[in-house]
C-alpha atoms as a PDB file:
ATOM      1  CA  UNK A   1       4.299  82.053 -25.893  1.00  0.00           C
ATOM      2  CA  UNK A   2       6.296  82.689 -22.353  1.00  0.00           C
ATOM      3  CA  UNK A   3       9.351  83.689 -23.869  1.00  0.00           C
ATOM      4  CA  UNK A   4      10.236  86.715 -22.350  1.00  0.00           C
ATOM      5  CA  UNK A   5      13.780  87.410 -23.711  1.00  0.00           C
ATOM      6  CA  UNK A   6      13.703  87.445 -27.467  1.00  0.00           C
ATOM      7  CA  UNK A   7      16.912  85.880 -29.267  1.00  0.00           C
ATOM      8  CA  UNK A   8      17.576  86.432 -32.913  1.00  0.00           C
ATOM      9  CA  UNK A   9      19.100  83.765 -35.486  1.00  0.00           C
ATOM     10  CA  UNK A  10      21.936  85.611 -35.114  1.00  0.00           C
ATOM     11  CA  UNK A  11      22.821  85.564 -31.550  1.00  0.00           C
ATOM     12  CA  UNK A  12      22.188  81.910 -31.112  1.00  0.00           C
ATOM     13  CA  UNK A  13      24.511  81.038 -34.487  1.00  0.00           C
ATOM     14  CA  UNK A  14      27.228  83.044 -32.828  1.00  0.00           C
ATOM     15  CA  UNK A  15      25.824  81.012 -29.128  1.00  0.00           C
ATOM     16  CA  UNK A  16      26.026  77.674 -30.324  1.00  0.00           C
ATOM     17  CA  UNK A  17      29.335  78.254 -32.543  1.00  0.00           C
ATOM     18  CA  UNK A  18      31.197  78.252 -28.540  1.00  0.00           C
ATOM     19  CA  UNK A  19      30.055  74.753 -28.053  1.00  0.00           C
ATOM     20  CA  UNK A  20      31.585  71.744 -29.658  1.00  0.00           C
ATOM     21  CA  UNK A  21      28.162  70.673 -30.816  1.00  0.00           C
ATOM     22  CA  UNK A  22      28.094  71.391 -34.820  1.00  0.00           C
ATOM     23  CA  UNK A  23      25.960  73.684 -36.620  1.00  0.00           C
ATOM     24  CA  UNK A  24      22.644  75.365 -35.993  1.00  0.00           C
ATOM     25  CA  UNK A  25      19.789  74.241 -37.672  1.00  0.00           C
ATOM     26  CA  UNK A  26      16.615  75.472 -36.189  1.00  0.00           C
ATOM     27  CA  UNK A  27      15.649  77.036 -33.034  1.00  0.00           C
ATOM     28  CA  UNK A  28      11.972  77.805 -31.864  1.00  0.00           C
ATOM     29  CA  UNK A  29      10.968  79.485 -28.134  1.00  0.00           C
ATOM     30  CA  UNK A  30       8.962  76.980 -26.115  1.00  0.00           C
ATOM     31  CA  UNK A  31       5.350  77.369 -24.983  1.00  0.00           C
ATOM     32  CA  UNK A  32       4.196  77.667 -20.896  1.00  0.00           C
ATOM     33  CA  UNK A  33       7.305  79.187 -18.992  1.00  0.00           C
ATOM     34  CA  UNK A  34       6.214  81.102 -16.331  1.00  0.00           C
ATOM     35  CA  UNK A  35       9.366  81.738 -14.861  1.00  0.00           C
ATOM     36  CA  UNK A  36      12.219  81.495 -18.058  1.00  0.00           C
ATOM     37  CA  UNK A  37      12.663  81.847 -21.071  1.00  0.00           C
ATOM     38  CA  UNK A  38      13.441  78.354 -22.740  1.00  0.00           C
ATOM     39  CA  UNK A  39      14.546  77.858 -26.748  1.00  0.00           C
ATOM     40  CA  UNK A  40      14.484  74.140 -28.300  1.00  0.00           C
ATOM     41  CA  UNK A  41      17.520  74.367 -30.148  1.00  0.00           C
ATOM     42  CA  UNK A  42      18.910  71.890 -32.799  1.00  0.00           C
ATOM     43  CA  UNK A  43      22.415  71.748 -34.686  1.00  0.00           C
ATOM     44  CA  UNK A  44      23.310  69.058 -37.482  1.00  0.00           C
ATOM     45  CA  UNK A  45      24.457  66.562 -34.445  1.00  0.00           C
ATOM     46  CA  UNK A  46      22.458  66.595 -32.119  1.00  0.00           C
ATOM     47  CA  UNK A  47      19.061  68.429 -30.117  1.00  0.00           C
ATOM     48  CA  UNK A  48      19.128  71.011 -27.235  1.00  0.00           C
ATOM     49  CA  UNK A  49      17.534  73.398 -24.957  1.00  0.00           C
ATOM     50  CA  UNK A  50      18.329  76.747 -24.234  1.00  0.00           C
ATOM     51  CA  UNK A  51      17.516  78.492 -20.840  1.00  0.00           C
ATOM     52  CA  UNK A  52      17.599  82.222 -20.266  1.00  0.00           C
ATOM     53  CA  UNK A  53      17.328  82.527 -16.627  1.00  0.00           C
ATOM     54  CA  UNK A  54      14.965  85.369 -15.665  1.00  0.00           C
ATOM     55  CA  UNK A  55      14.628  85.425 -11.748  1.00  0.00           C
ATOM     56  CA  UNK A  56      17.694  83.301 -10.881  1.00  0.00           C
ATOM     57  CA  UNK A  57      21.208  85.440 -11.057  1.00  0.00           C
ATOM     58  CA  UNK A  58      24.206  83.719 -12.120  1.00  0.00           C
ATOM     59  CA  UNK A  59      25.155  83.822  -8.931  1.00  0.00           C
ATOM     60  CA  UNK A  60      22.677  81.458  -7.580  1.00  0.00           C
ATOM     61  CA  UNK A  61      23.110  79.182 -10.709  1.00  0.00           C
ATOM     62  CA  UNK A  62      26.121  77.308  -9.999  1.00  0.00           C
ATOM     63  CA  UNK A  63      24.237  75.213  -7.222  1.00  0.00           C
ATOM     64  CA  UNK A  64      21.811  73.869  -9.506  1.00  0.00           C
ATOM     65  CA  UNK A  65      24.564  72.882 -12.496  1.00  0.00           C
ATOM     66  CA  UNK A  66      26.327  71.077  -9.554  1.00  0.00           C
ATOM     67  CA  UNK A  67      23.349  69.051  -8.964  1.00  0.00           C
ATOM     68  CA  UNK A  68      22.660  68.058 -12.135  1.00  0.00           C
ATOM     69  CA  UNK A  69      26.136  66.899 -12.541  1.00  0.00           C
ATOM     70  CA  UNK A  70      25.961  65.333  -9.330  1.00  0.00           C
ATOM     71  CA  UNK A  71      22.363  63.564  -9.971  1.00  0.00           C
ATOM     72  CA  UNK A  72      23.476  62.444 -13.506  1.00  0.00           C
ATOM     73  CA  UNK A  73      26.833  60.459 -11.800  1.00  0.00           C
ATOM     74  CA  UNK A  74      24.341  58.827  -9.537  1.00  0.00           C
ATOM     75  CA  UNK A  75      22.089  57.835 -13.241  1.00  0.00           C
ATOM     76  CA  UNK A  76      18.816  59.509 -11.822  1.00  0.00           C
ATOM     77  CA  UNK A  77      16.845  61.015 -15.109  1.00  0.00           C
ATOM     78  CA  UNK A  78      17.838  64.273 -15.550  1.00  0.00           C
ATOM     79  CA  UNK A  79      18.766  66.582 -18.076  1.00  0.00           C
ATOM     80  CA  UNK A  80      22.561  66.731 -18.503  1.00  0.00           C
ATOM     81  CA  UNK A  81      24.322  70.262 -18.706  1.00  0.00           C
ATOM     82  CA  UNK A  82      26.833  71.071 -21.628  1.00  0.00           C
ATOM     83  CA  UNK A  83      29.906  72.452 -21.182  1.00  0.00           C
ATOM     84  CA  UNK A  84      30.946  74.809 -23.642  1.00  0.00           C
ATOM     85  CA  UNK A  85      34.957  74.504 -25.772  1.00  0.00           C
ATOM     86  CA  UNK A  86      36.247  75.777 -22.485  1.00  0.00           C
ATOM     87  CA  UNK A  87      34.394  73.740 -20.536  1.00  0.00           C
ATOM     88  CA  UNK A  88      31.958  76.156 -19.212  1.00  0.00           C
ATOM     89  CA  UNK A  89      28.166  75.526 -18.789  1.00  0.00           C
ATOM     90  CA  UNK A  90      27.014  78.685 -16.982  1.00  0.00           C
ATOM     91  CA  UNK A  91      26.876  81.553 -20.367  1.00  0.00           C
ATOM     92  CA  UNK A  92      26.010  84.634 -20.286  1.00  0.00           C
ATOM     93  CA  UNK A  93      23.210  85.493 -23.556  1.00  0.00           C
ATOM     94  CA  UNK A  94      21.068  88.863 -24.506  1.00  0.00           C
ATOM     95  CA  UNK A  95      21.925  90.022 -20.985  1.00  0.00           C
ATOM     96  CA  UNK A  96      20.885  87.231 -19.278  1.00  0.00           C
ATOM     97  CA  UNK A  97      22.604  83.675 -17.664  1.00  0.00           C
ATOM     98  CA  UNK A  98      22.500  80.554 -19.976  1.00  0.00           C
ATOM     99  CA  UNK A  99      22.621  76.855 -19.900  1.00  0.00           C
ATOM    100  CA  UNK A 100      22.224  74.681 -22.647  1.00  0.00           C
ATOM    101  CA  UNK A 101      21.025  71.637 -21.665  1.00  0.00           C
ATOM    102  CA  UNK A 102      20.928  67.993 -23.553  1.00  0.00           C
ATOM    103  CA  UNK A 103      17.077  67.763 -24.833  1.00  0.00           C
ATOM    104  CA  UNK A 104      15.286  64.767 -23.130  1.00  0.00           C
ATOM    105  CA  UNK A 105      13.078  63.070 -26.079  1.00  0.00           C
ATOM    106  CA  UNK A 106       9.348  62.729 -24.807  1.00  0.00           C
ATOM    107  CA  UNK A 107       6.707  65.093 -23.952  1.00  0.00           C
ATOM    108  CA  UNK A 108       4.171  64.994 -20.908  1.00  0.00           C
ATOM    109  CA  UNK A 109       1.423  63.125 -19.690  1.00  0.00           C
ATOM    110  CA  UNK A 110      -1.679  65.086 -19.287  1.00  0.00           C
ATOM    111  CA  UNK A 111      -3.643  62.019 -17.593  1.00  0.00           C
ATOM    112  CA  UNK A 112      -0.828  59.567 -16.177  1.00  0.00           C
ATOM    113  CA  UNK A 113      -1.848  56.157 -15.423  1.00  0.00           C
ATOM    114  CA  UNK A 114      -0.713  53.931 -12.620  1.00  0.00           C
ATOM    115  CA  UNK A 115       2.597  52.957 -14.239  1.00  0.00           C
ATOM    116  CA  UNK A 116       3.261  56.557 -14.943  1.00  0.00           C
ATOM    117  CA  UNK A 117       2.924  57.115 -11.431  1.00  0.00           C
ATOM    118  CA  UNK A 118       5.084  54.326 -10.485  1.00  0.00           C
ATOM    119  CA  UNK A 119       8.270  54.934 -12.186  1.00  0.00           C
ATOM    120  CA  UNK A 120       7.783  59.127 -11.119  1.00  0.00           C
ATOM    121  CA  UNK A 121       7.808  57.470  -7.869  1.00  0.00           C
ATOM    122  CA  UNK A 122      10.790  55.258  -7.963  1.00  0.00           C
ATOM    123  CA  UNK A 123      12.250  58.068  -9.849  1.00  0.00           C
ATOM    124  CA  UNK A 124      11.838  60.566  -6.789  1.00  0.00           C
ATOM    125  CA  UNK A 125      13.245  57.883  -4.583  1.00  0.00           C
ATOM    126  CA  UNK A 126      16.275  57.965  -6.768  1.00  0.00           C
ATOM    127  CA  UNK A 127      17.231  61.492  -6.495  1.00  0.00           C
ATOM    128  CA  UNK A 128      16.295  61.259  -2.407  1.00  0.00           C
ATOM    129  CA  UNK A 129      18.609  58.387  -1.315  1.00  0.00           C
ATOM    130  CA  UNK A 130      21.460  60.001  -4.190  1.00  0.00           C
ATOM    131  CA  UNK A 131      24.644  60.666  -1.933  1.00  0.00           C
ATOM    132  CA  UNK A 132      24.645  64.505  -2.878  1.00  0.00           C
ATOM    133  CA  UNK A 133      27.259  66.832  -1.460  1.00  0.00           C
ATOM    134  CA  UNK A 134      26.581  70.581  -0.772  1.00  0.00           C
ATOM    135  CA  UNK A 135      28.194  72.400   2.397  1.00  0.00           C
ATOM    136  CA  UNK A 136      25.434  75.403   1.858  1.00  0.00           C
ATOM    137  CA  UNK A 137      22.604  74.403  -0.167  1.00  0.00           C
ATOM    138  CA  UNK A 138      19.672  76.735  -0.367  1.00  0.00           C
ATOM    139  CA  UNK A 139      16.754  76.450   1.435  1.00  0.00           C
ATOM    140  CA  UNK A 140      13.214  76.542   0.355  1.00  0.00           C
ATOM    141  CA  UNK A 141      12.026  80.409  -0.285  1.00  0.00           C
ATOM    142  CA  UNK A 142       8.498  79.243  -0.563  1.00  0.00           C
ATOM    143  CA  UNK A 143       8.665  76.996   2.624  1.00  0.00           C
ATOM    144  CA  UNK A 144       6.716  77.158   5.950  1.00  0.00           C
ATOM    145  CA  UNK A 145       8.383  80.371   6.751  1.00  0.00           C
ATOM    146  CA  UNK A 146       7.613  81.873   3.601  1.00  0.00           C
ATOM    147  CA  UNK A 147       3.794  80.912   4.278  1.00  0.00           C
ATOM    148  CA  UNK A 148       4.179  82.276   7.274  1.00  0.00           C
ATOM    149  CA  UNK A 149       5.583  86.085   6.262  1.00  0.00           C
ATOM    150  CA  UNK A 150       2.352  85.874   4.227  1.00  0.00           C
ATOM    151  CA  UNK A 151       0.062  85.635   7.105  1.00  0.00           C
ATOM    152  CA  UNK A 152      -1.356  89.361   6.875  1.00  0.00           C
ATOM    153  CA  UNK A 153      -1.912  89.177   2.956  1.00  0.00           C
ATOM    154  CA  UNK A 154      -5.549  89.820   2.081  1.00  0.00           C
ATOM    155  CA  UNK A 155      -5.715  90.799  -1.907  1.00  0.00           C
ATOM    156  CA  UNK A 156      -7.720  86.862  -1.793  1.00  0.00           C
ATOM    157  CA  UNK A 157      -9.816  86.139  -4.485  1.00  0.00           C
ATOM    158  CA  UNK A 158     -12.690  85.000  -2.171  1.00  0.00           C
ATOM    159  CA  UNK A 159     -14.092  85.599   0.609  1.00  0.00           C
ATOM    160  CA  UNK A 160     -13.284  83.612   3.301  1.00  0.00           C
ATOM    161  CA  UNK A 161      -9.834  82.654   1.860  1.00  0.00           C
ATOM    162  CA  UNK A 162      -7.887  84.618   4.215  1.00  0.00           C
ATOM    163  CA  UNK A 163      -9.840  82.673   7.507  1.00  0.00           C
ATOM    164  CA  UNK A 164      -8.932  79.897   5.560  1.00  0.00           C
ATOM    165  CA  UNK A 165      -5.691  80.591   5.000  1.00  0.00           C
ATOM    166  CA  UNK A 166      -4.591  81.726   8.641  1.00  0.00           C
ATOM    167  CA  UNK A 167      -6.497  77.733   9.447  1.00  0.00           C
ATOM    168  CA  UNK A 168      -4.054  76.153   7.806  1.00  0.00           C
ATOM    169  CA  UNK A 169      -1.100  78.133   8.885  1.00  0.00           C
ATOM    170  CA  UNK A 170      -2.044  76.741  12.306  1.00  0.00           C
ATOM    171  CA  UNK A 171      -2.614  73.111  11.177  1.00  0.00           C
ATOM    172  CA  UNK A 172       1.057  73.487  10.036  1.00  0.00           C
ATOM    173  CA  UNK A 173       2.488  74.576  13.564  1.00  0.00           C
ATOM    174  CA  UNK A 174       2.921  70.852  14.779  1.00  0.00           C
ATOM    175  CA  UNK A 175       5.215  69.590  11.839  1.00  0.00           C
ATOM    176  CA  UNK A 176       8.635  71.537  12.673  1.00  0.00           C
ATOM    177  CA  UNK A 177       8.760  69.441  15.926  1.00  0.00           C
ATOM    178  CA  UNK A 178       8.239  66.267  14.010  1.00  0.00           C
ATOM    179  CA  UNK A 179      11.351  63.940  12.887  1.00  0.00           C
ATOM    180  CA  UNK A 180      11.002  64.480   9.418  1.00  0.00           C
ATOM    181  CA  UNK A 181      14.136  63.867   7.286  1.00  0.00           C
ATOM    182  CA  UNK A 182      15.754  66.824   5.105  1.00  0.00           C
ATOM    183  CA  UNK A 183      17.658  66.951   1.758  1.00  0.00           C
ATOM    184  CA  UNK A 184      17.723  68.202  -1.438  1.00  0.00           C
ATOM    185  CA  UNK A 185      14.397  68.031  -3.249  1.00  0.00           C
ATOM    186  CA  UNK A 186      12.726  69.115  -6.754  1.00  0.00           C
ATOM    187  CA  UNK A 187      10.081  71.458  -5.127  1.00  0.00           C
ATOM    188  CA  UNK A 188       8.206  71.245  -7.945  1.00  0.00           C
ATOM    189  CA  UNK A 189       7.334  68.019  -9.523  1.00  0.00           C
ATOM    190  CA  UNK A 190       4.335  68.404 -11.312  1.00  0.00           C
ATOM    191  CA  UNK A 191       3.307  66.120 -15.111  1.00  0.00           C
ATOM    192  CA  UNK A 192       5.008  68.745 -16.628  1.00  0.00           C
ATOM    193  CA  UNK A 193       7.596  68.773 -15.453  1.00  0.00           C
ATOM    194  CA  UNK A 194       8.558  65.141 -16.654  1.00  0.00           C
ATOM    195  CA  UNK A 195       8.871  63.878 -19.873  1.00  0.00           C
ATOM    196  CA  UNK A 196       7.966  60.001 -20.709  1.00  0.00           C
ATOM    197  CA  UNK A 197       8.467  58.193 -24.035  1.00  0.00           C
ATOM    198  CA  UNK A 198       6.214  55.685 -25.400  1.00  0.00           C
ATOM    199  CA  UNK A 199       5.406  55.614 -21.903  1.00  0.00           C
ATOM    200  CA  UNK A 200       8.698  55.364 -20.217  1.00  0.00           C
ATOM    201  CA  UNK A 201      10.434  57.844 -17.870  1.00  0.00           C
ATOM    202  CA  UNK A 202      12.866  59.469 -19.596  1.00  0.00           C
ATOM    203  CA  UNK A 203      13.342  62.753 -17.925  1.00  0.00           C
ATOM    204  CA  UNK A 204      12.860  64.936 -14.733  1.00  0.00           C
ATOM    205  CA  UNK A 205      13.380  68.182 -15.650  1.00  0.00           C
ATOM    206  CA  UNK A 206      13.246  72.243 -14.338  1.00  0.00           C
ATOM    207  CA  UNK A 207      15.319  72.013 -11.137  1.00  0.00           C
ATOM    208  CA  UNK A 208      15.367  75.837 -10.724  1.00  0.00           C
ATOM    209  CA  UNK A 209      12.947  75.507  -7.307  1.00  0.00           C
ATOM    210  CA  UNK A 210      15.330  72.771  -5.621  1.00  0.00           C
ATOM    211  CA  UNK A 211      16.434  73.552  -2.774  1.00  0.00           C
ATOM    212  CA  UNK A 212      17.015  71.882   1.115  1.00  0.00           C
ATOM    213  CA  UNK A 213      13.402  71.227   2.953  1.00  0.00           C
ATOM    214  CA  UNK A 214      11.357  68.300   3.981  1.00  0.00           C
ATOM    215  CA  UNK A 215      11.971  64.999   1.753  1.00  0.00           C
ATOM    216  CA  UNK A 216       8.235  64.365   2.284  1.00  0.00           C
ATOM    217  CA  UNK A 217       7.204  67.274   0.989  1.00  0.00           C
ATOM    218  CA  UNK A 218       8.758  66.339  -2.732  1.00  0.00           C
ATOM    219  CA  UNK A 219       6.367  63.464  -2.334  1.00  0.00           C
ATOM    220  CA  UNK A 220       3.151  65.019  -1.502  1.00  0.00           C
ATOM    221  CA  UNK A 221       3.856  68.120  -4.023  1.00  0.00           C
ATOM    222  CA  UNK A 222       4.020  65.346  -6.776  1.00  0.00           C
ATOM    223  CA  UNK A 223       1.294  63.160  -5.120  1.00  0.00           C
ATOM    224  CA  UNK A 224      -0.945  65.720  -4.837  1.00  0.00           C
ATOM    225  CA  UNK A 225      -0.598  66.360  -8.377  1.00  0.00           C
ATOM    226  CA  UNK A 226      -0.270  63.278 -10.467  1.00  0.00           C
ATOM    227  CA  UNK A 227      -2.779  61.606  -8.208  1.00  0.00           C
ATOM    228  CA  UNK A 228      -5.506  64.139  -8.774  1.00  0.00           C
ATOM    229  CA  UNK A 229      -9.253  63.169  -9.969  1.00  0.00           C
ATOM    230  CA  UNK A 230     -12.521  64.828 -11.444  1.00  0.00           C
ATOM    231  CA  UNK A 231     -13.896  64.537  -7.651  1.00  0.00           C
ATOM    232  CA  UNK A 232     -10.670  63.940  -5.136  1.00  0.00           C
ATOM    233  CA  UNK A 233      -7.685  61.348  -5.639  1.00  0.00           C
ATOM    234  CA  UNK A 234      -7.401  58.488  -6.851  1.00  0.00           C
ATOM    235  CA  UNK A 235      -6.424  56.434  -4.038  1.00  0.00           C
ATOM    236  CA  UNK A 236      -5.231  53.301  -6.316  1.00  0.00           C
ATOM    237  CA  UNK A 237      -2.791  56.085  -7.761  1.00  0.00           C
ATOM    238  CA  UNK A 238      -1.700  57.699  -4.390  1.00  0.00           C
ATOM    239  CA  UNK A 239      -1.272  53.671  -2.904  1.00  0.00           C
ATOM    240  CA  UNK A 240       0.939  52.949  -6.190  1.00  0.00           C
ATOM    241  CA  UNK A 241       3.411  56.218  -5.991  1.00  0.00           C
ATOM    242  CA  UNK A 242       3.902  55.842  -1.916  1.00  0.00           C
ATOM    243  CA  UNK A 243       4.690  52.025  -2.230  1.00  0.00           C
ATOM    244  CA  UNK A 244       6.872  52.936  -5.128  1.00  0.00           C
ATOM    245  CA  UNK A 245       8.342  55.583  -3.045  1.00  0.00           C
ATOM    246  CA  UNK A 246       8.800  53.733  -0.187  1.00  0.00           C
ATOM    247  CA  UNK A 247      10.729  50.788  -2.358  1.00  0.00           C
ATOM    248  CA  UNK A 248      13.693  53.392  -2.424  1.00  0.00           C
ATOM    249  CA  UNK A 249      12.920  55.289   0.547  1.00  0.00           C
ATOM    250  CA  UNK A 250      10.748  54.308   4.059  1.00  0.00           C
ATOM    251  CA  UNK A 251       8.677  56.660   5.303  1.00  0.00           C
ATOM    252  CA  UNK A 252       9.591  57.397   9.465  1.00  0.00           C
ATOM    253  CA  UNK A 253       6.894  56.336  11.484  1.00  0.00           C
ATOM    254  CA  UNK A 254       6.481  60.778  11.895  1.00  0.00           C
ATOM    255  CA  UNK A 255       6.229  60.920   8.129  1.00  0.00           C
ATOM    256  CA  UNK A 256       3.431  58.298   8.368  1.00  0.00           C
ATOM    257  CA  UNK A 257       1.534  60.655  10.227  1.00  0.00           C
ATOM    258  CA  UNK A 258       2.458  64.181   8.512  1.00  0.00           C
ATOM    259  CA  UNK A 259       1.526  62.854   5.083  1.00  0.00           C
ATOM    260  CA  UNK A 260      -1.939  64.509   4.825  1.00  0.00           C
ATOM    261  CA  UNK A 261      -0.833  67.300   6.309  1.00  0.00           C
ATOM    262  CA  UNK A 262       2.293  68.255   3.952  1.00  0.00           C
ATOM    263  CA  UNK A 263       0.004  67.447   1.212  1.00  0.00           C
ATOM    264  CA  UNK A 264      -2.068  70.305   2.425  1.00  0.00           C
ATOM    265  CA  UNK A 265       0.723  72.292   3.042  1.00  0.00           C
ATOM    266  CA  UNK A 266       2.192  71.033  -0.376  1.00  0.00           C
ATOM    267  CA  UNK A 267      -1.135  72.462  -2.174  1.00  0.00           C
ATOM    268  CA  UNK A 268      -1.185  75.704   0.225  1.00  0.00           C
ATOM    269  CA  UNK A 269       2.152  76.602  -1.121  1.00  0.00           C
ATOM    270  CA  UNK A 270       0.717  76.375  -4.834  1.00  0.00           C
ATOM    271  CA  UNK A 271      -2.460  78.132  -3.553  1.00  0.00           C
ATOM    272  CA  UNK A 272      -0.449  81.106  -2.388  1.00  0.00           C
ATOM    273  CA  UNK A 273       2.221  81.434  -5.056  1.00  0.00           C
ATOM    274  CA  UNK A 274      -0.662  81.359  -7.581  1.00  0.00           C
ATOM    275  CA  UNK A 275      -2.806  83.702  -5.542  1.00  0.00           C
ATOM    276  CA  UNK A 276       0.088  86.465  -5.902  1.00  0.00           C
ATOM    277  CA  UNK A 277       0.786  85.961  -9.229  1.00  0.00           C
ATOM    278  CA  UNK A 278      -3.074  86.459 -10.098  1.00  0.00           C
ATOM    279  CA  UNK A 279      -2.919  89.542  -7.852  1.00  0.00           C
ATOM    280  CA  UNK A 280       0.456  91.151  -9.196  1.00  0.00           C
ATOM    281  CA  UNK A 281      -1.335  91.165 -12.798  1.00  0.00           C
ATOM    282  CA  UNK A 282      -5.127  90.993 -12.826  1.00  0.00           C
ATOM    283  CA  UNK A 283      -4.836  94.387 -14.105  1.00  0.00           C
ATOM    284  CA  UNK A 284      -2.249  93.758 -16.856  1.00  0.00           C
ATOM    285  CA  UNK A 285      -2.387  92.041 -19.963  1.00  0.00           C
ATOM    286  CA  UNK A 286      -2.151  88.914 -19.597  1.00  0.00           C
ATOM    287  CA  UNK A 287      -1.479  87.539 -23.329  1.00  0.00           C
ATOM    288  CA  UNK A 288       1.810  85.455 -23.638  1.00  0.00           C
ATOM    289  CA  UNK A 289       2.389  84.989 -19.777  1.00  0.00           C
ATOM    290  CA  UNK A 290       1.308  81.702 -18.230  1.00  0.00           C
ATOM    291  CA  UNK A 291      -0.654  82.550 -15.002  1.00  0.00           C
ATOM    292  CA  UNK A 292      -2.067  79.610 -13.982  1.00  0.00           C
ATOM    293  CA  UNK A 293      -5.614  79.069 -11.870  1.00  0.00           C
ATOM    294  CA  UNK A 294      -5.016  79.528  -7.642  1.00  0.00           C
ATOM    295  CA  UNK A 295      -8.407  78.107  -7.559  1.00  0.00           C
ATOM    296  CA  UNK A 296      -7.098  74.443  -8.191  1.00  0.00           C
ATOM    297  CA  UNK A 297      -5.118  74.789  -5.247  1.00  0.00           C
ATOM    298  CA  UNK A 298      -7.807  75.737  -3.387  1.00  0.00           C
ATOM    299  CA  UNK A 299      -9.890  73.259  -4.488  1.00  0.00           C
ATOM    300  CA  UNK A 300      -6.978  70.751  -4.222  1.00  0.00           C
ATOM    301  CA  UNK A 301      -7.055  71.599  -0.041  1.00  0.00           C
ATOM    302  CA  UNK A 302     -10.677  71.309   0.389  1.00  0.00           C
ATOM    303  CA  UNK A 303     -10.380  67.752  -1.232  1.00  0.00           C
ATOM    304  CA  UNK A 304      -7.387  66.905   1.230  1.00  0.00           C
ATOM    305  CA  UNK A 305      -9.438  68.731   4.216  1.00  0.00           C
ATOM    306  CA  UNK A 306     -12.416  66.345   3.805  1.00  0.00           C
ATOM    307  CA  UNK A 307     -11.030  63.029   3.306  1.00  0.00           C
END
């Protein structure tokens, strides 16, 4: 179980009694964080989850509760934050910042079908056209530049990966000279990150990568995921999510030609991210910590490379 900050019955009876939200019932620590610690948490009125932030500072948080405030006044499907008796959502619990969050009923969809893939699309769209006001909003720490600072790294898994690597970095070189419109995005909009119920949309959830970058790479991030077959992509399923996109949102006539490559760079992000993860513990023990394969994302380019 990723739970990395352990909460007793106590502290979250004496947690939950500074919300309006009745009694605690039960509370259990969720499986397959990798980056917080998350509690389903239920009281005689209602259901809840419980984040413990572990990389983010509370500094940094208030950003992301203004945007899910701001994307829930514009009805896009997202979790909603609650606000405490004093009307507080940022907390402070075991040390660490808290948010308890309305729990979206559903669960995720391990092999989505077309229709899955058509309301995540629309969905996207939503939160892309959204009026959203920030005067400093973050940018991307795992963007182009961040590929970039990584240019040198060689703890690879493979040979070859760093020549690979360095290929792609210059494939990339072209797109900051392209028109390609900016706003806030998800960064990070894999299946499990939504939640559907008897197979509709209910929720987009874990917002704690958003940040400002390229709209188009939101799409190929998810694309690249929810699109993905035993030998490639499914091209009915990439076809259905960009002309469900593109229903909310056109595509610029530069976008239309960067699409391949920001799904590459999409996947090369995941390939790195991955890679360091794998690197920072392949001599620790591993059990309860979700380290998931960089290999996919390898494999993931070498699809996009070929087609």
């Amino acid at each position: 179980m990723s739970v990395f900050t352990p909460i007793s019955r106590a502290q979250m009876h004496g947690f939950v009694t500074e919300y309006r939200i009745g009694q605690l019932t039960q509370f259990v620590g969720i499986d397959g964080g990798t980056d917080n610690s998350n509690y389903f948490v239920d009281t005689d009125t209602g259901r809840f989850v419980l984040t413990l932030f572990e990389r983010l500072t509370a500094a940094q948080l208030p950003f992301f509760l203004s945007l899910g405030d701001q994307l829930k006044a514009h009805h896009c499907l997202v979790a909603e934050p609650i606000h405490d008796a004093n009307g507080l959502a940022l907390k402070s619990l075991s040390g660490k910042p808290a948010v308890l969050f309305q729990r979206v009923p559903g669960h995720h969809i391990s092999v989505p079908s077309t229709d899955h893939c058509q309301q995540m699309a629309a969905a996207l769209g939503d939160v892309h056209v959204a009026p959203l006001q920030f005067d400093a909003p973050p940018c991307n720490a795992f963007g182009l530049d961040w590929l970039h600072q990584h240019r040198t790294f060689s703890d690879w898994q493979d040979a070859g990966d760093q020549d690979l690597y360095a290929a792609l970095l210059t494939r990339f070189d072209a797109l900051p000279s392209l028109k390609l419109p900016k706003g806030i995005i998800h960064a990070d909009m894999f299946h499990d990150n939504a939640l559907f119920e008897h197979d509709q949309l209910r929720g987009l959830i874990d917002w704690y990568f958003a940040c400002h970058d390229w709209l188009l790479l939101d799409v190929a991030i998810m694309v690249n995921d929810w699109c993905v077959a035993d030998n490639g992509f499914d091209a009915d399923k990439v076809a259905v999510m960009v002309a469900a996109y593109q229903e909310k949102r056109r595509f610029t006539e530069d976008e239309e030609q960067a699409f391949t490559t920001m799904r590459v760079l999409a996947a090369t992000r995941f390939w790195l991210s991955r890679t360091l993860a794998w690197s920072a513990l392949k001599d620790e023990d591993q059990s309860g910590i979700t380290v998931k394969p960089p290999a996919e994302m390898k494999q993931l380019i070498q699809r996009l490379l070929s087609e």
